[in-house]
C-alpha atoms as a PDB file:
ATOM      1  CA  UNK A   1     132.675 -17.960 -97.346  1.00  0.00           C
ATOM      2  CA  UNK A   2     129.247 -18.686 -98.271  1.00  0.00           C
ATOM      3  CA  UNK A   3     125.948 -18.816 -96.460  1.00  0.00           C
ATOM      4  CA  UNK A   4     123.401 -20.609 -96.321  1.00  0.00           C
ATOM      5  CA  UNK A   5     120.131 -19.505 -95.060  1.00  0.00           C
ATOM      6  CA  UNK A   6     117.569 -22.275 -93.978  1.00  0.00           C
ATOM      7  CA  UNK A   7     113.417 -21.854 -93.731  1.00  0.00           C
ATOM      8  CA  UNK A   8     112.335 -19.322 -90.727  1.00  0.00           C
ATOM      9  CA  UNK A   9     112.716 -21.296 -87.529  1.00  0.00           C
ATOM     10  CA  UNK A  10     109.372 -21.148 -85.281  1.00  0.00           C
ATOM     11  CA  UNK A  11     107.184 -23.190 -82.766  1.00  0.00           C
ATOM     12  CA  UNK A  12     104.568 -20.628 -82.464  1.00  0.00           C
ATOM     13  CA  UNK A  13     101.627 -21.942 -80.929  1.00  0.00           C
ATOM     14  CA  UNK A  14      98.024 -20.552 -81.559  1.00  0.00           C
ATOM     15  CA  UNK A  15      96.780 -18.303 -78.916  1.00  0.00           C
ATOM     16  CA  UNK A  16      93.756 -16.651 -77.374  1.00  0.00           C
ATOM     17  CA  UNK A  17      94.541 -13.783 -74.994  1.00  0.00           C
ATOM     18  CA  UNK A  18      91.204 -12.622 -74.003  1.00  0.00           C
ATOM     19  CA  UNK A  19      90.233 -16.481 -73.497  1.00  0.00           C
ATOM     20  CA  UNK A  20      93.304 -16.823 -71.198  1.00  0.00           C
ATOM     21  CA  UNK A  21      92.835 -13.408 -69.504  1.00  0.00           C
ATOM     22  CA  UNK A  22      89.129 -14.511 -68.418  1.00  0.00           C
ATOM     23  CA  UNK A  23      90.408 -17.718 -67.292  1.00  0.00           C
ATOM     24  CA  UNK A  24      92.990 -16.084 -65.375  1.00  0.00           C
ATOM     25  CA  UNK A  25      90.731 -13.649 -63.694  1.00  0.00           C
ATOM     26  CA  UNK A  26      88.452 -17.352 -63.007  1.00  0.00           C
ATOM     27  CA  UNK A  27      91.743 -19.009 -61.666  1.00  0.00           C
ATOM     28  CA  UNK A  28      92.704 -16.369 -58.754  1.00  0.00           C
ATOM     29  CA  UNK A  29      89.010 -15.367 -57.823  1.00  0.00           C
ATOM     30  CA  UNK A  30      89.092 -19.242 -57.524  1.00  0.00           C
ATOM     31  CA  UNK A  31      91.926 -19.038 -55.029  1.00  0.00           C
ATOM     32  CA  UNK A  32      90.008 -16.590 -52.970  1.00  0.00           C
ATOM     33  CA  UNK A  33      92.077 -13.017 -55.107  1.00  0.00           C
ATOM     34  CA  UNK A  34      89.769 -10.241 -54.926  1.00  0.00           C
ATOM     35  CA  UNK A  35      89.990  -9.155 -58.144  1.00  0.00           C
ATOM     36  CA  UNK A  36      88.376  -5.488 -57.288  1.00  0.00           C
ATOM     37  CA  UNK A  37      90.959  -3.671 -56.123  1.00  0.00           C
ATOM     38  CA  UNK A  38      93.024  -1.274 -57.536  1.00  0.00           C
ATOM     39  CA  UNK A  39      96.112  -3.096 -57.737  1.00  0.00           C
ATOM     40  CA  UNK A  40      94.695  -6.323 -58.780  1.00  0.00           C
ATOM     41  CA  UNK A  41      92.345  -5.457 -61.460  1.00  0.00           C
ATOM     42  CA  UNK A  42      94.772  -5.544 -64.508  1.00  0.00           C
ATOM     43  CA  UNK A  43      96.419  -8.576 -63.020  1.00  0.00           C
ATOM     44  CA  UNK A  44      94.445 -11.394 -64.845  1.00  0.00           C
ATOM     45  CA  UNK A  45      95.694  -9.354 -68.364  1.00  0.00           C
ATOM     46  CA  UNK A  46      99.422  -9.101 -67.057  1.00  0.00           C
ATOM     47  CA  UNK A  47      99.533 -12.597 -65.915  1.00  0.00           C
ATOM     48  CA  UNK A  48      98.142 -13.330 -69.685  1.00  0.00           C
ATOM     49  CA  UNK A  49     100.910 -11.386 -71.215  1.00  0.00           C
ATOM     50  CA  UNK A  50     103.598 -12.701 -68.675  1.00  0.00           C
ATOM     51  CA  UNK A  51     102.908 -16.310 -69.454  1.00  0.00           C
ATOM     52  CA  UNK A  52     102.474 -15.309 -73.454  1.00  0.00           C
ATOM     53  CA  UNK A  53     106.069 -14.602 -73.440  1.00  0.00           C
ATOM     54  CA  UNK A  54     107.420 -17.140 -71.194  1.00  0.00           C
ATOM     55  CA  UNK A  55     105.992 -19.660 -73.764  1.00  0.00           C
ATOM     56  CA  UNK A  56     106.461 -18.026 -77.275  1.00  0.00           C
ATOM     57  CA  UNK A  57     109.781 -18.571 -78.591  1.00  0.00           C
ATOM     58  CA  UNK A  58     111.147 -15.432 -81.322  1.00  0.00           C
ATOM     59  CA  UNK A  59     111.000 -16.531 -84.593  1.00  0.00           C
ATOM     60  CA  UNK A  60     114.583 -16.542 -86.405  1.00  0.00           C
ATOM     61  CA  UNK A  61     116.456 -17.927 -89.243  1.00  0.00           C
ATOM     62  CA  UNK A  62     119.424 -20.489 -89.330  1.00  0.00           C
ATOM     63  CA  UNK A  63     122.418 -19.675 -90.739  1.00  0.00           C
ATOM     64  CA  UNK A  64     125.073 -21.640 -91.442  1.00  0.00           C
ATOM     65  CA  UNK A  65     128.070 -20.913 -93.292  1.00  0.00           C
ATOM     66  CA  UNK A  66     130.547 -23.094 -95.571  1.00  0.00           C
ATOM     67  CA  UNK A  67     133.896 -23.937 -93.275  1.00  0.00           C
ATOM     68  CA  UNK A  68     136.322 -22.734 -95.626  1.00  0.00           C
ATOM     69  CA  UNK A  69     139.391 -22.873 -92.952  1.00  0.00           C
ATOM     70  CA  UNK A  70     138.511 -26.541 -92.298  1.00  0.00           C
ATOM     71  CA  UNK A  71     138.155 -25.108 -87.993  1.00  0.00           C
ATOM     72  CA  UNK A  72     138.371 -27.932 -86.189  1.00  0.00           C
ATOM     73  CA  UNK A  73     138.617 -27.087 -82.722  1.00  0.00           C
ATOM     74  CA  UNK A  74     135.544 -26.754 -80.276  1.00  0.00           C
ATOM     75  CA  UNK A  75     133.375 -23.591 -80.738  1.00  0.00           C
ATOM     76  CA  UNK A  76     131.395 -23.021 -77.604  1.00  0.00           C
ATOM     77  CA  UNK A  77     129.258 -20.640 -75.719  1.00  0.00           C
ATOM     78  CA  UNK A  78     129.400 -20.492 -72.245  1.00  0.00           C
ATOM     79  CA  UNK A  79     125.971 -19.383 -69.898  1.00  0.00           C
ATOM     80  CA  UNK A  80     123.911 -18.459 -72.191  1.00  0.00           C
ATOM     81  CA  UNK A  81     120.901 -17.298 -69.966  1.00  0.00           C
ATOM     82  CA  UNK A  82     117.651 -19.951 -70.328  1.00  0.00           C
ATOM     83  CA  UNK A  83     114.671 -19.080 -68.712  1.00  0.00           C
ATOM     84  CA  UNK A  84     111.762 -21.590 -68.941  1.00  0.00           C
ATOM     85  CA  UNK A  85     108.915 -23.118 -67.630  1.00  0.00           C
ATOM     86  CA  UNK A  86     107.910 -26.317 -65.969  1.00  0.00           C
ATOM     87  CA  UNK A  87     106.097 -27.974 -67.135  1.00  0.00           C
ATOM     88  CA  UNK A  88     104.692 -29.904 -64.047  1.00  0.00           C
ATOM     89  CA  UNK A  89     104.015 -27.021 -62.404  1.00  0.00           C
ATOM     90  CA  UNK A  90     104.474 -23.843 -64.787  1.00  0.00           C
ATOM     91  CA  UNK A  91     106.596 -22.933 -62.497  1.00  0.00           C
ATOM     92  CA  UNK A  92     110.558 -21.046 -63.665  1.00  0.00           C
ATOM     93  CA  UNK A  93     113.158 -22.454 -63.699  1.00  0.00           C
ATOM     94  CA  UNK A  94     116.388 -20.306 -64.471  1.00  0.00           C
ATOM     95  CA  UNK A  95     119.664 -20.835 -65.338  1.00  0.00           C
ATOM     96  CA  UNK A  96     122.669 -20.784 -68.432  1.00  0.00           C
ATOM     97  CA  UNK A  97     123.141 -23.307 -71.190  1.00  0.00           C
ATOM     98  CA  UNK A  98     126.805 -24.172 -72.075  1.00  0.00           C
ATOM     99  CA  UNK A  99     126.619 -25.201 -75.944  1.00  0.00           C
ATOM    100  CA  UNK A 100     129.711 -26.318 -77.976  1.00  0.00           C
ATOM    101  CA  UNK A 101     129.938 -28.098 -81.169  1.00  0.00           C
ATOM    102  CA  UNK A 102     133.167 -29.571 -83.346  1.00  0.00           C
ATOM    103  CA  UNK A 103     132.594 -28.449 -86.746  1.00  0.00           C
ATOM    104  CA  UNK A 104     132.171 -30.505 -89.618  1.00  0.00           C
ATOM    105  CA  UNK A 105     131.632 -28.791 -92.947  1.00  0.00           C
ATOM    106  CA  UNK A 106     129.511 -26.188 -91.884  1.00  0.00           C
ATOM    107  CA  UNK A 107     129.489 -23.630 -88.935  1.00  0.00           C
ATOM    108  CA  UNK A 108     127.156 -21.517 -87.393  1.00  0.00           C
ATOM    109  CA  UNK A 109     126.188 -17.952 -86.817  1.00  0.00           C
ATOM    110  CA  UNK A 110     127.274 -17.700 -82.976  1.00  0.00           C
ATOM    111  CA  UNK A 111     123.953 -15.577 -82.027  1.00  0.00           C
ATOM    112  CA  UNK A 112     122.330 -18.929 -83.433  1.00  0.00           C
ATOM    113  CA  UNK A 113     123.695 -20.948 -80.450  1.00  0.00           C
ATOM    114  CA  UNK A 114     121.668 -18.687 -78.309  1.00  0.00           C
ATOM    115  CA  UNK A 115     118.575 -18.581 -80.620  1.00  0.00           C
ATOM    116  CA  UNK A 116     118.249 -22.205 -80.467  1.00  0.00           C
ATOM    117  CA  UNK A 117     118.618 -22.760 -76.572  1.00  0.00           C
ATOM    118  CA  UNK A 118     115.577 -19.760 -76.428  1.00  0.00           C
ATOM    119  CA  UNK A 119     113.641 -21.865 -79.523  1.00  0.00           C
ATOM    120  CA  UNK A 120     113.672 -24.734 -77.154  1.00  0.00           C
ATOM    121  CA  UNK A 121     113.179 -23.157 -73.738  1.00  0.00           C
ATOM    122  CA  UNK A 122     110.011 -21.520 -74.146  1.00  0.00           C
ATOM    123  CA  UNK A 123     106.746 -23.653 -73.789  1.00  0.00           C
ATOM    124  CA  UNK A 124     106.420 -25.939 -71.227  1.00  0.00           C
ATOM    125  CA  UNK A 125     109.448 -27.883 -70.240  1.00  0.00           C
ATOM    126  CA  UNK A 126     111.476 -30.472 -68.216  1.00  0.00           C
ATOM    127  CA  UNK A 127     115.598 -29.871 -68.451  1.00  0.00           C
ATOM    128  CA  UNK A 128     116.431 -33.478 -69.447  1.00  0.00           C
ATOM    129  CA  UNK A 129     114.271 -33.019 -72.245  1.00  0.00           C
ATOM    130  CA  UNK A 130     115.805 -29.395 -73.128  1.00  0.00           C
ATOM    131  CA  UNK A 131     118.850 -30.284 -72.601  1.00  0.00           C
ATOM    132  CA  UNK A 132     118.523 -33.543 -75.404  1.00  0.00           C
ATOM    133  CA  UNK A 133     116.567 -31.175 -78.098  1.00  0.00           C
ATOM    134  CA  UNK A 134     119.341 -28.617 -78.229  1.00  0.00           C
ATOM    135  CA  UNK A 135     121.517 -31.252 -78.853  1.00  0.00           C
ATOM    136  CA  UNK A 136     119.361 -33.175 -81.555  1.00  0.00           C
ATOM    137  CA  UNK A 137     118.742 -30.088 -83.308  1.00  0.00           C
ATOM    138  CA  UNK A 138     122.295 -28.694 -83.977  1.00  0.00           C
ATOM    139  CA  UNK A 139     123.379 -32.300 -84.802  1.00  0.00           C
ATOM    140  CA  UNK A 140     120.624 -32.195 -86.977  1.00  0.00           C
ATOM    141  CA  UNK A 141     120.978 -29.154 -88.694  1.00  0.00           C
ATOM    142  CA  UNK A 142     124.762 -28.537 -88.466  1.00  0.00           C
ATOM    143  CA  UNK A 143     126.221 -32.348 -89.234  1.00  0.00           C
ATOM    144  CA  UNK A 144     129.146 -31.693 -87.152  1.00  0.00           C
ATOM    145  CA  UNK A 145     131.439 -34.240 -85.836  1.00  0.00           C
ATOM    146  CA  UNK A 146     129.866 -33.335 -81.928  1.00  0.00           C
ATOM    147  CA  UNK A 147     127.763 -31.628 -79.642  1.00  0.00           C
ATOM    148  CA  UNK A 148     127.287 -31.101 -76.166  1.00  0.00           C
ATOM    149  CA  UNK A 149     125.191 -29.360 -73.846  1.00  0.00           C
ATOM    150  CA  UNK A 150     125.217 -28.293 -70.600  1.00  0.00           C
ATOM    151  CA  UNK A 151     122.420 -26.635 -68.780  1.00  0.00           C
ATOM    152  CA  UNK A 152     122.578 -25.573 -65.262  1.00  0.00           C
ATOM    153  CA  UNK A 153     119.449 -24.211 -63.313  1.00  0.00           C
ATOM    154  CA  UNK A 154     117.143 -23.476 -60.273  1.00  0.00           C
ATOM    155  CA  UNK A 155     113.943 -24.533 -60.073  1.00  0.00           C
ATOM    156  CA  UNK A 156     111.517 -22.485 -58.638  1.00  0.00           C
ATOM    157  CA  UNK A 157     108.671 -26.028 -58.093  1.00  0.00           C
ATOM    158  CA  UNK A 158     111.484 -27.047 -55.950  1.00  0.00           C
ATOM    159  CA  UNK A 159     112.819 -23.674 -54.380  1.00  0.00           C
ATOM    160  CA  UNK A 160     109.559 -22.202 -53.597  1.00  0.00           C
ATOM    161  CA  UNK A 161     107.394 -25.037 -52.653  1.00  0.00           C
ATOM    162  CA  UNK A 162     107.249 -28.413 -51.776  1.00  0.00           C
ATOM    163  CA  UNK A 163     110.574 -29.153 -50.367  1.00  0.00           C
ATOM    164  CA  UNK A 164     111.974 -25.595 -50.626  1.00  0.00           C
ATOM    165  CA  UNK A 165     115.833 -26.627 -51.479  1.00  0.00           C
ATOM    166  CA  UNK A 166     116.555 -23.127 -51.740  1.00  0.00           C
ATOM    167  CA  UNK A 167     119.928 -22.331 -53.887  1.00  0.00           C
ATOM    168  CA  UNK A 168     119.112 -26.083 -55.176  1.00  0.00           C
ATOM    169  CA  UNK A 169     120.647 -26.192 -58.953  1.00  0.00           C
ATOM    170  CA  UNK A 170     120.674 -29.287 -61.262  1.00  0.00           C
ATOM    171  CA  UNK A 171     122.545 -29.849 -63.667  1.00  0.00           C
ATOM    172  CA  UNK A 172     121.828 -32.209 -67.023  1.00  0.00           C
ATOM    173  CA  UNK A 173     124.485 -32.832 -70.101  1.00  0.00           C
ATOM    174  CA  UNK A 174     124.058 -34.476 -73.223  1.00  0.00           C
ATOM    175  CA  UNK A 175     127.078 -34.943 -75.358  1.00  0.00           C
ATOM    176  CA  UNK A 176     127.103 -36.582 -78.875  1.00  0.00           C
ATOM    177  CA  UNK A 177     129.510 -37.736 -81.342  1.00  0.00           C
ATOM    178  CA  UNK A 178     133.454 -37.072 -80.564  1.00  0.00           C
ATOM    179  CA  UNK A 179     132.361 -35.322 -77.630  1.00  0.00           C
ATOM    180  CA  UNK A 180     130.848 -38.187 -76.165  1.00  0.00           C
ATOM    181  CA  UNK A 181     133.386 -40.767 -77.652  1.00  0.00           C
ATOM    182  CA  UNK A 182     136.426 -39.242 -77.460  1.00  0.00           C
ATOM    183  CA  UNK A 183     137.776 -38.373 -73.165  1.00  0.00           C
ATOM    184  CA  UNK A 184     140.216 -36.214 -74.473  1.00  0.00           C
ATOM    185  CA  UNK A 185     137.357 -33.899 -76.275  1.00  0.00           C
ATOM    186  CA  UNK A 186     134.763 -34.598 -73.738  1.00  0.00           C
ATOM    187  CA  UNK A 187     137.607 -33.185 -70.948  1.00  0.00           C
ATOM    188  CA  UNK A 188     138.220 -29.762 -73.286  1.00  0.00           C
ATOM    189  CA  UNK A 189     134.491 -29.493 -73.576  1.00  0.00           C
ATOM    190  CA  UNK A 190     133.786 -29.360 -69.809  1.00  0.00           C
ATOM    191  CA  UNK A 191     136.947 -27.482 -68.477  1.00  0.00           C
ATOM    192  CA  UNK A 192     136.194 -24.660 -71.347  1.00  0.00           C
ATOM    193  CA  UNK A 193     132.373 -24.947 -70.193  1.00  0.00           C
ATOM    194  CA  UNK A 194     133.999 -24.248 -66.576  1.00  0.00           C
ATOM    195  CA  UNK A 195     132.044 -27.169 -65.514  1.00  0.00           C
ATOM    196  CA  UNK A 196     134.210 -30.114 -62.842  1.00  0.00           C
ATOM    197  CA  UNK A 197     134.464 -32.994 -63.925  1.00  0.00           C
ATOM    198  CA  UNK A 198     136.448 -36.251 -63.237  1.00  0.00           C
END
């Protein structure tokens, strides 16, 4: 079986922690914060670093490997944890990805799955769009003969404010190629994702 690595794998914006720290410190004095006590002062600089790592995906490499067994049954992994950001609101939202693919000539490192679902869920975000990139990208990358992708999340613009739908979740799919043509593979997909369907 042979490998093939492809170019380091990164979205990693430029950044200016004291400049965010300061504006931080501006934003809550702004919403009346006093900033002077004990338990506030490092707040503006944890806030900083909190949000920093929210919206900094890990760099990592793609690997992909020749499919010398010609597998061609679904591969999938099922809730892998997302935690992102809206982007409306910078709110979280929070939730697990359900990724599968059919292979074609090539297959993937399964820690990959997981690495690209984090690539894509860090920065600002909306979950249709998330949802669609993970997608794009492995069909992209990986040729295979389908993909699909289910994420399922809360989000915290909805549960904590505005309407408060507390224990709320959505729920957004994209599935392309066989999975999407083919009822019979789009059926295995979602009763191996543990996700009902009709």
């Amino acid at each position: 079986m042979t490998f093939t690595p492809l170019p380091v794998v990164h979205r990693r914006p430029q950044r200016d922690l004291a400049a965010a720290e300061r504006a931080a410190a501006d934003f809550l004095t702004a919403l009346g914060i006093d900033l002077k006590s004990e338990s506030l002062a490092d707040t503006p600089g944890r806030m900083t670093r909190a949000y920093a790592e929210l919206l900094t995906p890990r760099e990592f490499r793609l690997t992909t490997f020749d499919n010398d067994e010609g597998y061609d049954e679904l591969v999938l992994a099922r809730a892998i944890p997302i935690r992102s950001v809206c982007e409306h609101h910078l709110l979280p939202f929070l939730g697990v990805a359900h990724v599968g693919y059919l292979p074609g000539e090539r297959i993937l490192g399964l820690s990959k799955l997981a690495r690209v679902v984090e690539l894509f869920a860090h920065g600002p975000q909306v979950q249709e769009r998330l949802t669609k990139q993970i997608a794009d990208w492995l069909t992209r990358h990986l040729e295979p003969k389908g993909v699909g992708v289910v994420i399922q999340a809360e989000h915290l613009c909805m549960t904590l404010r505005g309407v408060r739908a507390v224990g709320a979740e959505t729920i957004t799919s994209t599935l392309l190629g066989t999975l999407r043509d083919d009822p019979r593979s789009r059926v295995e997909f979602f009763t191996l994702a543990g996700i009902p369907h009709a």
